[in-house]
PDB file of N, CA and C in Angstrom:
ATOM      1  N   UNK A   1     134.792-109.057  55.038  1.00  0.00           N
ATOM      2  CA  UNK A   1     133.317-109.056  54.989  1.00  0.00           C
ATOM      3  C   UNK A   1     132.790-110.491  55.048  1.00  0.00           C
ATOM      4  N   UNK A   2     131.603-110.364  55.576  1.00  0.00           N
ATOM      5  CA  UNK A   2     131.023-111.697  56.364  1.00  0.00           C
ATOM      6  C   UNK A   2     130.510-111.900  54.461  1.00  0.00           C
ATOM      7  N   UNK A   3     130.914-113.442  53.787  1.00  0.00           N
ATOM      8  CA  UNK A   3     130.091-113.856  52.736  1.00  0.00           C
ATOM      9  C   UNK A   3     128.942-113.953  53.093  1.00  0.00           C
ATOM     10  N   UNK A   4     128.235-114.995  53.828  1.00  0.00           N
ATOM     11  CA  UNK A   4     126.622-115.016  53.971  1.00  0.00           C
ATOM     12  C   UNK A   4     125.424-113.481  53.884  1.00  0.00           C
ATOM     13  N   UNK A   5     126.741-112.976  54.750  1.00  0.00           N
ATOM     14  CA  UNK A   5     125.764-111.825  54.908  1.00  0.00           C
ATOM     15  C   UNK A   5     125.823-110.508  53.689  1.00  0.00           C
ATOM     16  N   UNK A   6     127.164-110.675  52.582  1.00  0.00           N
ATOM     17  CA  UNK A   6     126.803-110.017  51.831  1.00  0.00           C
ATOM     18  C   UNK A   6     125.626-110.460  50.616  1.00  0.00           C
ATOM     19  N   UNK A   7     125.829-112.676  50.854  1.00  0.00           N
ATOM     20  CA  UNK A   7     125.037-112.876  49.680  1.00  0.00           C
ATOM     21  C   UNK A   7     123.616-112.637  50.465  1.00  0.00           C
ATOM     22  N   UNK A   8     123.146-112.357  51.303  1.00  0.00           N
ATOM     23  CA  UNK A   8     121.992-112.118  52.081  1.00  0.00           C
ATOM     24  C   UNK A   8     121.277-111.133  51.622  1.00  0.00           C
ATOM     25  N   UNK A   9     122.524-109.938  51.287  1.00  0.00           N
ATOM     26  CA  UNK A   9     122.192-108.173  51.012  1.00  0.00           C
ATOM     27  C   UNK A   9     121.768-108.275  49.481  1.00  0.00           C
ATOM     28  N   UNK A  10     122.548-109.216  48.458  1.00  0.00           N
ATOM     29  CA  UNK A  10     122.251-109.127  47.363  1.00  0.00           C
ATOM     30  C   UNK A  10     120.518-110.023  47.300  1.00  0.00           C
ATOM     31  N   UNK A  11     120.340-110.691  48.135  1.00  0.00           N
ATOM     32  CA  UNK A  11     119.007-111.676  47.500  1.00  0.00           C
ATOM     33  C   UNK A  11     117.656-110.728  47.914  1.00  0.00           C
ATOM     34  N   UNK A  12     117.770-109.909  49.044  1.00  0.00           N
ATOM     35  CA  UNK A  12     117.069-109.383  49.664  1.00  0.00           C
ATOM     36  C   UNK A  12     116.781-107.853  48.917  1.00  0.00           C
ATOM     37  N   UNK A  13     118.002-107.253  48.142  1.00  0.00           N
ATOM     38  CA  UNK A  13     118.499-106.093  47.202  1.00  0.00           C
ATOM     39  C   UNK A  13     117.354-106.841  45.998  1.00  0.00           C
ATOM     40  N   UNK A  14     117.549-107.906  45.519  1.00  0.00           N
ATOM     41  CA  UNK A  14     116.880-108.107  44.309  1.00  0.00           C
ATOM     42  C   UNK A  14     115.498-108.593  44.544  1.00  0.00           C
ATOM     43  N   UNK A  15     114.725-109.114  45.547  1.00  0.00           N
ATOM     44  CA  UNK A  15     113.350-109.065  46.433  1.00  0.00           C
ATOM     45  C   UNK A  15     112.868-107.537  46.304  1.00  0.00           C
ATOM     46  N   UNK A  16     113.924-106.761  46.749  1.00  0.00           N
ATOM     47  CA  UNK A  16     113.258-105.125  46.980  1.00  0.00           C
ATOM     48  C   UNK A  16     112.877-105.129  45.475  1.00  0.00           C
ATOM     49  N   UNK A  17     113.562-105.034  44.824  1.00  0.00           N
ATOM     50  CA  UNK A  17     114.275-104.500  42.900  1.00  0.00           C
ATOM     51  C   UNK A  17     112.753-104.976  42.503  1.00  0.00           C
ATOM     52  N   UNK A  18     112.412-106.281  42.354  1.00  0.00           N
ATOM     53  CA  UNK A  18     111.504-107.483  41.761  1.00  0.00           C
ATOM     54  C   UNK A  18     110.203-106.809  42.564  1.00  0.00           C
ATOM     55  N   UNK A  19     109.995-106.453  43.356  1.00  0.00           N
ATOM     56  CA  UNK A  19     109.049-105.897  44.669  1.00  0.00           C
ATOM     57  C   UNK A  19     108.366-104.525  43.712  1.00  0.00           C
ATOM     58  N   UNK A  20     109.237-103.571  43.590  1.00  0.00           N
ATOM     59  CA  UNK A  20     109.370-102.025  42.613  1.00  0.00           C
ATOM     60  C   UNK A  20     108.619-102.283  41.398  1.00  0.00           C
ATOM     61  N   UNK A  21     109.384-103.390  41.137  1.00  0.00           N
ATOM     62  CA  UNK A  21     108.955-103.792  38.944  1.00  0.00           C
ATOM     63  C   UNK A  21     107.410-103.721  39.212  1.00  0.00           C
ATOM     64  N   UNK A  22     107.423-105.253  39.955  1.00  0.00           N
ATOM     65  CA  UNK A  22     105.619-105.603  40.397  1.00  0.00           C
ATOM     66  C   UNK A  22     104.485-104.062  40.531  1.00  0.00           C
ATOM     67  N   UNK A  23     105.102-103.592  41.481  1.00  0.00           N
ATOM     68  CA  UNK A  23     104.753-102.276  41.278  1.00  0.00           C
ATOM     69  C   UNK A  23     104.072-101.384  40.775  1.00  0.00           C
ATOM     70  N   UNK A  24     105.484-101.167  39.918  1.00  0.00           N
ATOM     71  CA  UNK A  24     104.959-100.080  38.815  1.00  0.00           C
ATOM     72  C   UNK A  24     104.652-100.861  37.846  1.00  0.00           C
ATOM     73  N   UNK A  25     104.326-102.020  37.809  1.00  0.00           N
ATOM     74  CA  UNK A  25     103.252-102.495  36.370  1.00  0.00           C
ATOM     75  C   UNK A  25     101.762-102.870  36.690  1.00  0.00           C
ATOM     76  N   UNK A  26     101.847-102.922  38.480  1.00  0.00           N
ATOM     77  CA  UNK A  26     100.472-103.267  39.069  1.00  0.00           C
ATOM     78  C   UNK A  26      99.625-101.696  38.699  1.00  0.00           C
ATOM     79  N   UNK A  27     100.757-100.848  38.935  1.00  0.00           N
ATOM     80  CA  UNK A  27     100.712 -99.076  38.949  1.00  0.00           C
ATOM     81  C   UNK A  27      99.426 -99.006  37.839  1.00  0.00           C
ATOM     82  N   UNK A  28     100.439 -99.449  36.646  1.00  0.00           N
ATOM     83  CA  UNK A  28     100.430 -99.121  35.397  1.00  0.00           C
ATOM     84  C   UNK A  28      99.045 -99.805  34.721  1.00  0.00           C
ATOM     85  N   UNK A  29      98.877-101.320  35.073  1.00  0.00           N
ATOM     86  CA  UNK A  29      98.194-101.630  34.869  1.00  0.00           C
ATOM     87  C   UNK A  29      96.118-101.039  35.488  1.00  0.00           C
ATOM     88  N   UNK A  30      96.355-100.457  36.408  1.00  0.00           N
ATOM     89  CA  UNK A  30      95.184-100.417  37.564  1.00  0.00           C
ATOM     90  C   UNK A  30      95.209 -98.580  36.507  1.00  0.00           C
ATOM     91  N   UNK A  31      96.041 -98.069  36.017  1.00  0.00           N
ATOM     92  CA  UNK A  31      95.675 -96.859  35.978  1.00  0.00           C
ATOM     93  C   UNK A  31      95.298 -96.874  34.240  1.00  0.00           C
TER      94      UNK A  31
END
């Protein structure tokens, strides 16, 4: 397995993750 491109999957995996949180507290907050 290509390194770059798995540490790529993890930074981009935790962007999505961090993306979700924002989210559901923007969610949470607005409701």
């Amino acid at each position: 397995m290509n390194h770059q491109l798995a540490n790529l999957e993890v930074k981009t995996f935790k962007i999505i993750l961090n993306f979700f949180k924002n989210e559901k507290y923007s969610f949470t907050i607005m409701r």
